[in-house]
C-alpha atoms as a PDB file:
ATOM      1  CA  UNK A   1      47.057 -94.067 -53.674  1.00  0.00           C
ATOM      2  CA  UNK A   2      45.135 -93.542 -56.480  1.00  0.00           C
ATOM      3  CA  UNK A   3      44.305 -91.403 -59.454  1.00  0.00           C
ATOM      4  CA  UNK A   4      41.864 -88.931 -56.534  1.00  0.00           C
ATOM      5  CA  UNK A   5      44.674 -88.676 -54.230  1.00  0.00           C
ATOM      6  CA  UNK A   6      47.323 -87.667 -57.439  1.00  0.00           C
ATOM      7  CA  UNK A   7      44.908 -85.294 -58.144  1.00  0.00           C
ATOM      8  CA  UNK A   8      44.729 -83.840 -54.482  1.00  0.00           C
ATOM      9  CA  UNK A   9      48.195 -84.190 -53.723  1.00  0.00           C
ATOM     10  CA  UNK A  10      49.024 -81.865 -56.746  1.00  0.00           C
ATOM     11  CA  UNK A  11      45.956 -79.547 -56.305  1.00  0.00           C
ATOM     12  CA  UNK A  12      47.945 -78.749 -52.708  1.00  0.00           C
ATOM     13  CA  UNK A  13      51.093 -78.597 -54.185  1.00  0.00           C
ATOM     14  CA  UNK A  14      49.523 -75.580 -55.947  1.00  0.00           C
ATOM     15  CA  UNK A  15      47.856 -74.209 -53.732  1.00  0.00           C
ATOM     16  CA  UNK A  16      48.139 -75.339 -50.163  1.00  0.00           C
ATOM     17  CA  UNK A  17      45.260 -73.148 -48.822  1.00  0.00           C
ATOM     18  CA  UNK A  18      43.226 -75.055 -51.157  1.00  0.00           C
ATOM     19  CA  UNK A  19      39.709 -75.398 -49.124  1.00  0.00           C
ATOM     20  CA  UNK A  20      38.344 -78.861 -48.549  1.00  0.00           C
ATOM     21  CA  UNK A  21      35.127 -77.796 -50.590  1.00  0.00           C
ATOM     22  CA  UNK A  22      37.234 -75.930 -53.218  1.00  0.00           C
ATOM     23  CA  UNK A  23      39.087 -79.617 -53.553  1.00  0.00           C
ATOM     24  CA  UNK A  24      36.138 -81.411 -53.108  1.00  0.00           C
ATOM     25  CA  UNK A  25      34.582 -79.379 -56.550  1.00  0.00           C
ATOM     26  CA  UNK A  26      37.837 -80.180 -58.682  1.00  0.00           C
ATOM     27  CA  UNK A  27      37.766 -83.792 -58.025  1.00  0.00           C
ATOM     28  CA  UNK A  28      34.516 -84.537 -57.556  1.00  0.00           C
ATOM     29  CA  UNK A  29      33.848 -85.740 -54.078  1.00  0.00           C
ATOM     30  CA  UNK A  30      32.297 -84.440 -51.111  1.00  0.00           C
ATOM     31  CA  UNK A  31      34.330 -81.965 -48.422  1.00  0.00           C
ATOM     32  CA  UNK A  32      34.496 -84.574 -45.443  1.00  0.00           C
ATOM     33  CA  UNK A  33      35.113 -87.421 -48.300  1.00  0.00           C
ATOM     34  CA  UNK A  34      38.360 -85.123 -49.264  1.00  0.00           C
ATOM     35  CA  UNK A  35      38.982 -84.757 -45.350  1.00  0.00           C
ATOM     36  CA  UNK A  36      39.181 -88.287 -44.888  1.00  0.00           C
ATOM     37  CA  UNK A  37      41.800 -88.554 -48.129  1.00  0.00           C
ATOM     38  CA  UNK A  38      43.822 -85.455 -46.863  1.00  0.00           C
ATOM     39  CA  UNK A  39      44.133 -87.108 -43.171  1.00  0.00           C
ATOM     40  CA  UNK A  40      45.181 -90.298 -44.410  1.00  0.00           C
ATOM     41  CA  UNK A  41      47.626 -89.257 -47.014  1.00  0.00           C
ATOM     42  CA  UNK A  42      49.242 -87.360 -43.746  1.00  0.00           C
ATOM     43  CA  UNK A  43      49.290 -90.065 -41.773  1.00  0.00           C
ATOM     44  CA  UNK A  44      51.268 -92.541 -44.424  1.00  0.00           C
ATOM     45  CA  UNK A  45      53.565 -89.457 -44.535  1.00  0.00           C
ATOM     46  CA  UNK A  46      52.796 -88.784 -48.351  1.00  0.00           C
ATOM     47  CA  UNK A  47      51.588 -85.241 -46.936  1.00  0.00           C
ATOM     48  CA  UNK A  48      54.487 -84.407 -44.778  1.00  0.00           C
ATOM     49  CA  UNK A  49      54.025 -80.445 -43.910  1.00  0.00           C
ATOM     50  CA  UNK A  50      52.364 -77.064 -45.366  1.00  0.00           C
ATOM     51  CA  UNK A  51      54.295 -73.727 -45.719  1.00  0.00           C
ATOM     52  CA  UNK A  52      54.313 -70.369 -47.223  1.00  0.00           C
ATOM     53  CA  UNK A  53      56.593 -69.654 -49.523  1.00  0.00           C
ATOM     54  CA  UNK A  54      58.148 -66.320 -49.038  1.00  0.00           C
ATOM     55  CA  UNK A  55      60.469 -64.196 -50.732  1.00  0.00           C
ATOM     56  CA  UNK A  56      63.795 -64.443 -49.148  1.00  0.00           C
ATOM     57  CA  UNK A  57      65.338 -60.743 -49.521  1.00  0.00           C
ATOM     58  CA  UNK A  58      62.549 -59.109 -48.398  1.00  0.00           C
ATOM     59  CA  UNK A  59      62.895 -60.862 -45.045  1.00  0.00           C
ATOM     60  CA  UNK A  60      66.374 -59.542 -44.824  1.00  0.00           C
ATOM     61  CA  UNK A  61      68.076 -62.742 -46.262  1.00  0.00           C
ATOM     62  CA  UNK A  62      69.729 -61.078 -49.251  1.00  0.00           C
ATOM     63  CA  UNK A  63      72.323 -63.789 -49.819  1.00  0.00           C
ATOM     64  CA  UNK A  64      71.743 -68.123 -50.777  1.00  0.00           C
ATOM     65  CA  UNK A  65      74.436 -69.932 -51.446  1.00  0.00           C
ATOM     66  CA  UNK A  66      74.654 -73.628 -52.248  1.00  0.00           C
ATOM     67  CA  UNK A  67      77.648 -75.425 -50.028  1.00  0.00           C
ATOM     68  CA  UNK A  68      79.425 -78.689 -51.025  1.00  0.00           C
ATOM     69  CA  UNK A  69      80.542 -80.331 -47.399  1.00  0.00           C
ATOM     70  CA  UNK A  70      82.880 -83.069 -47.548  1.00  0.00           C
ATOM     71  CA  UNK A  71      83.513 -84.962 -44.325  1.00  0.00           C
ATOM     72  CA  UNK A  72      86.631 -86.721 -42.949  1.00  0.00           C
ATOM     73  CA  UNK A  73      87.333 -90.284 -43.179  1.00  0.00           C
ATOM     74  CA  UNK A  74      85.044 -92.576 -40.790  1.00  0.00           C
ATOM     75  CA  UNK A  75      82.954 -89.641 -39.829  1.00  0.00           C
ATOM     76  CA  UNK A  76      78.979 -90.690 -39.608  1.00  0.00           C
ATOM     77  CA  UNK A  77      77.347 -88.721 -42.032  1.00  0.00           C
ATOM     78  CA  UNK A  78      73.794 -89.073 -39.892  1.00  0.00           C
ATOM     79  CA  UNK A  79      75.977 -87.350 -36.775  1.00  0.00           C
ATOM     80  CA  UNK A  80      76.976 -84.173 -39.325  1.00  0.00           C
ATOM     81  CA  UNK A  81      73.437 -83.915 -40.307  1.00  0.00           C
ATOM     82  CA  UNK A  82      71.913 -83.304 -37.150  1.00  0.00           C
ATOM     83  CA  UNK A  83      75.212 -80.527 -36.227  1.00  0.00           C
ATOM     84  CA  UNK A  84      73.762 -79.320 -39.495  1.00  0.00           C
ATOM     85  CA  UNK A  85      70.052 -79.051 -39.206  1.00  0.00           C
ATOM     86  CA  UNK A  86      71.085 -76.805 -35.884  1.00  0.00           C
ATOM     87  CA  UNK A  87      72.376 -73.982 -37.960  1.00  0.00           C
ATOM     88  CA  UNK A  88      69.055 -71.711 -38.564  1.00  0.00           C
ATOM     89  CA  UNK A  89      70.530 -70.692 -41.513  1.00  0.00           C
ATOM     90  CA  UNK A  90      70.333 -73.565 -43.570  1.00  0.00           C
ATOM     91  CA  UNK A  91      67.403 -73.875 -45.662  1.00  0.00           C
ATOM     92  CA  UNK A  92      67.797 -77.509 -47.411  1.00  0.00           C
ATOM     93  CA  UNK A  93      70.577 -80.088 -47.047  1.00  0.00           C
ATOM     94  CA  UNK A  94      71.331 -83.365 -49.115  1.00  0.00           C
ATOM     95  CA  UNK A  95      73.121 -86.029 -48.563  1.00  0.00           C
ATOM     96  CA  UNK A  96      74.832 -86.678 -52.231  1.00  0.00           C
ATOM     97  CA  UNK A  97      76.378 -88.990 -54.526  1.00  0.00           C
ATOM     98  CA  UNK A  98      80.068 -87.002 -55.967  1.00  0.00           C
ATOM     99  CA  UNK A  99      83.173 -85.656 -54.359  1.00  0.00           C
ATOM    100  CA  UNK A 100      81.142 -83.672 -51.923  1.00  0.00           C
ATOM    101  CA  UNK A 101      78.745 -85.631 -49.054  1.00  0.00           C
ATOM    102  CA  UNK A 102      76.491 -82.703 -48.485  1.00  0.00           C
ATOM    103  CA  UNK A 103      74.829 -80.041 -50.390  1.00  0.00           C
ATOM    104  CA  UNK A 104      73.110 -77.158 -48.181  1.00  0.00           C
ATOM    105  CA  UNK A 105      71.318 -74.128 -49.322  1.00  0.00           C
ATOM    106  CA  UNK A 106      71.506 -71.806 -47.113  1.00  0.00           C
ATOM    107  CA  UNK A 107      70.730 -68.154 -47.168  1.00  0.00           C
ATOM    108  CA  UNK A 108      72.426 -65.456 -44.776  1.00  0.00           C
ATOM    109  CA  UNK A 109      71.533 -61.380 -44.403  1.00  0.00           C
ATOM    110  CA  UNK A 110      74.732 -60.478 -45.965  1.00  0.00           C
ATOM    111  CA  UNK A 111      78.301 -61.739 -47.162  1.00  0.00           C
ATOM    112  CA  UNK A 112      79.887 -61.288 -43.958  1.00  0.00           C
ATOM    113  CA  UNK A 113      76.757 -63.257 -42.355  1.00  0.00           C
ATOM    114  CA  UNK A 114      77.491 -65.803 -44.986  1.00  0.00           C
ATOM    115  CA  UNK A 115      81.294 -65.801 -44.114  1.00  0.00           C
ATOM    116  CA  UNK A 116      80.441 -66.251 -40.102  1.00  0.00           C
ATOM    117  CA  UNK A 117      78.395 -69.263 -41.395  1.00  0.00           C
ATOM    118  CA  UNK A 118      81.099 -70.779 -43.858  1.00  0.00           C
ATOM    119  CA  UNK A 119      83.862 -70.739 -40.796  1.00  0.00           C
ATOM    120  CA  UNK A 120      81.184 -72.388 -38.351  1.00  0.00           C
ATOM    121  CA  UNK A 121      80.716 -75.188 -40.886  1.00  0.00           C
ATOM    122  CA  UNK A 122      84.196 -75.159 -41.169  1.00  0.00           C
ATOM    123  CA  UNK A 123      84.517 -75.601 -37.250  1.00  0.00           C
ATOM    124  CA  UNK A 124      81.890 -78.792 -37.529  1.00  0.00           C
ATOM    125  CA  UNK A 125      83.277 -82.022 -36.183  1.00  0.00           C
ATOM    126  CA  UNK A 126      83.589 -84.337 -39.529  1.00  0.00           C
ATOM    127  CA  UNK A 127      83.791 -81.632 -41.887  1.00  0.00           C
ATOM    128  CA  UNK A 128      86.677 -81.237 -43.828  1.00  0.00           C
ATOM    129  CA  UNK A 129      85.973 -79.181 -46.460  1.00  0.00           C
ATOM    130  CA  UNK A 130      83.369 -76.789 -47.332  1.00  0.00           C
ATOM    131  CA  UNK A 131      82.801 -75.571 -51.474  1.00  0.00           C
ATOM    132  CA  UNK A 132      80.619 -72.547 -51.521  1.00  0.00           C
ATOM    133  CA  UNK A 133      78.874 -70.915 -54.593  1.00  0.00           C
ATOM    134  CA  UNK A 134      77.021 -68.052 -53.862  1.00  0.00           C
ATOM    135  CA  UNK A 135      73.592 -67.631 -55.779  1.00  0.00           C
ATOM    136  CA  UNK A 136      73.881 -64.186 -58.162  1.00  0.00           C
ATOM    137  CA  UNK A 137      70.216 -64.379 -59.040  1.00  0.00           C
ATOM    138  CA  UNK A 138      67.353 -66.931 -58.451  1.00  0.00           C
ATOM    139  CA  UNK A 139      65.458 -67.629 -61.777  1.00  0.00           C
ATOM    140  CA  UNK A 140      62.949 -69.760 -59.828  1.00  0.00           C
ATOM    141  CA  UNK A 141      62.693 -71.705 -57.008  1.00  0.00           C
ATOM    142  CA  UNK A 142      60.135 -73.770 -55.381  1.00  0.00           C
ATOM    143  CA  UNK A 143      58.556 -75.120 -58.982  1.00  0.00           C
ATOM    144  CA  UNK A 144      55.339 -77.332 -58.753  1.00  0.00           C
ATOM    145  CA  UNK A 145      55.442 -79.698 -61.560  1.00  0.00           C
ATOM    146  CA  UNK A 146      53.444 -82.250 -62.702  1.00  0.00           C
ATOM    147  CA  UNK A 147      53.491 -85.664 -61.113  1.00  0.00           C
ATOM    148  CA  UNK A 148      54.683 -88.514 -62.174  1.00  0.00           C
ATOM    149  CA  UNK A 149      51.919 -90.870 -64.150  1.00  0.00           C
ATOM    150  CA  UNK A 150      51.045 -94.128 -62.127  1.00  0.00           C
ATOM    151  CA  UNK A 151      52.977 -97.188 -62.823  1.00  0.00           C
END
């Protein structure tokens, strides 16, 4: 990857709508030329998706909450993540480093939703314990920030 593909790579990040010919102008190259870049910075999975980034509440999901999820002993933590990624309502999940194994956000219509959701966790073979902080406000989310330099 090099200093072209940084510069496309965070051009998207900012704008994933981004045409090929508006990308082409900002680094210099030709629209199939930035094609070509684009489709192979998919294919080594540096590109992995494109989204829109919509505002939760407005969609009816009026609660997040972040989740801790400890598991019992000898449980495969690879097993609880795909029992996990089944439940619609959570948004992100990490596997972590601390007293907890998981960290989920998740968002819910409501705080009985949320509850419904907490107890279901609960119910998950190899979870022990859930820890749930519920999100009062969201100051942002979603930030694009600059990349890295190169090494």
């Amino acid at each position: 990857m090099d200093a072209v593909d940084r510069q496309l790579i965070q051009a998207l990040r900012e704008n994933g709508r981004a045409s090929y010919a508006e990308l082409g102008r900002l680094v210099g190259l030709s629209g199939p030329s930035v094609t070509d870049r684009i489709n192979r910075l998919e294919t080594a999975g540096v590109i992995t998706g494109y989204r829109a980034t919509v505002d939760a509440p407005s969609l009816g999901l009026g609660v997040t909450a972040l989740i801790g999820i400890q598991l019992t002993d000898a449980t495969d933590h690879e097993d609880v993540a795909a029992r996990l990624r089944e439940l619609s309502e959570v948004e992100d999940c990490w596997f972590i480093a601390g007293d907890d194994s998981f960290m989920l956000k998740a968002r819910a219509s409501d705080v009985d939703a949320l509850e419904t959701l907490i107890r279901r966790l609960s119910g998950t073979k190899g979870v022990s314990r859930t820890r749930t902080t519920v999100v009062l406000s969201t100051k942002w989310e979603n930030r694009v920030t600059e990349l890295p330099q190169e090494a």
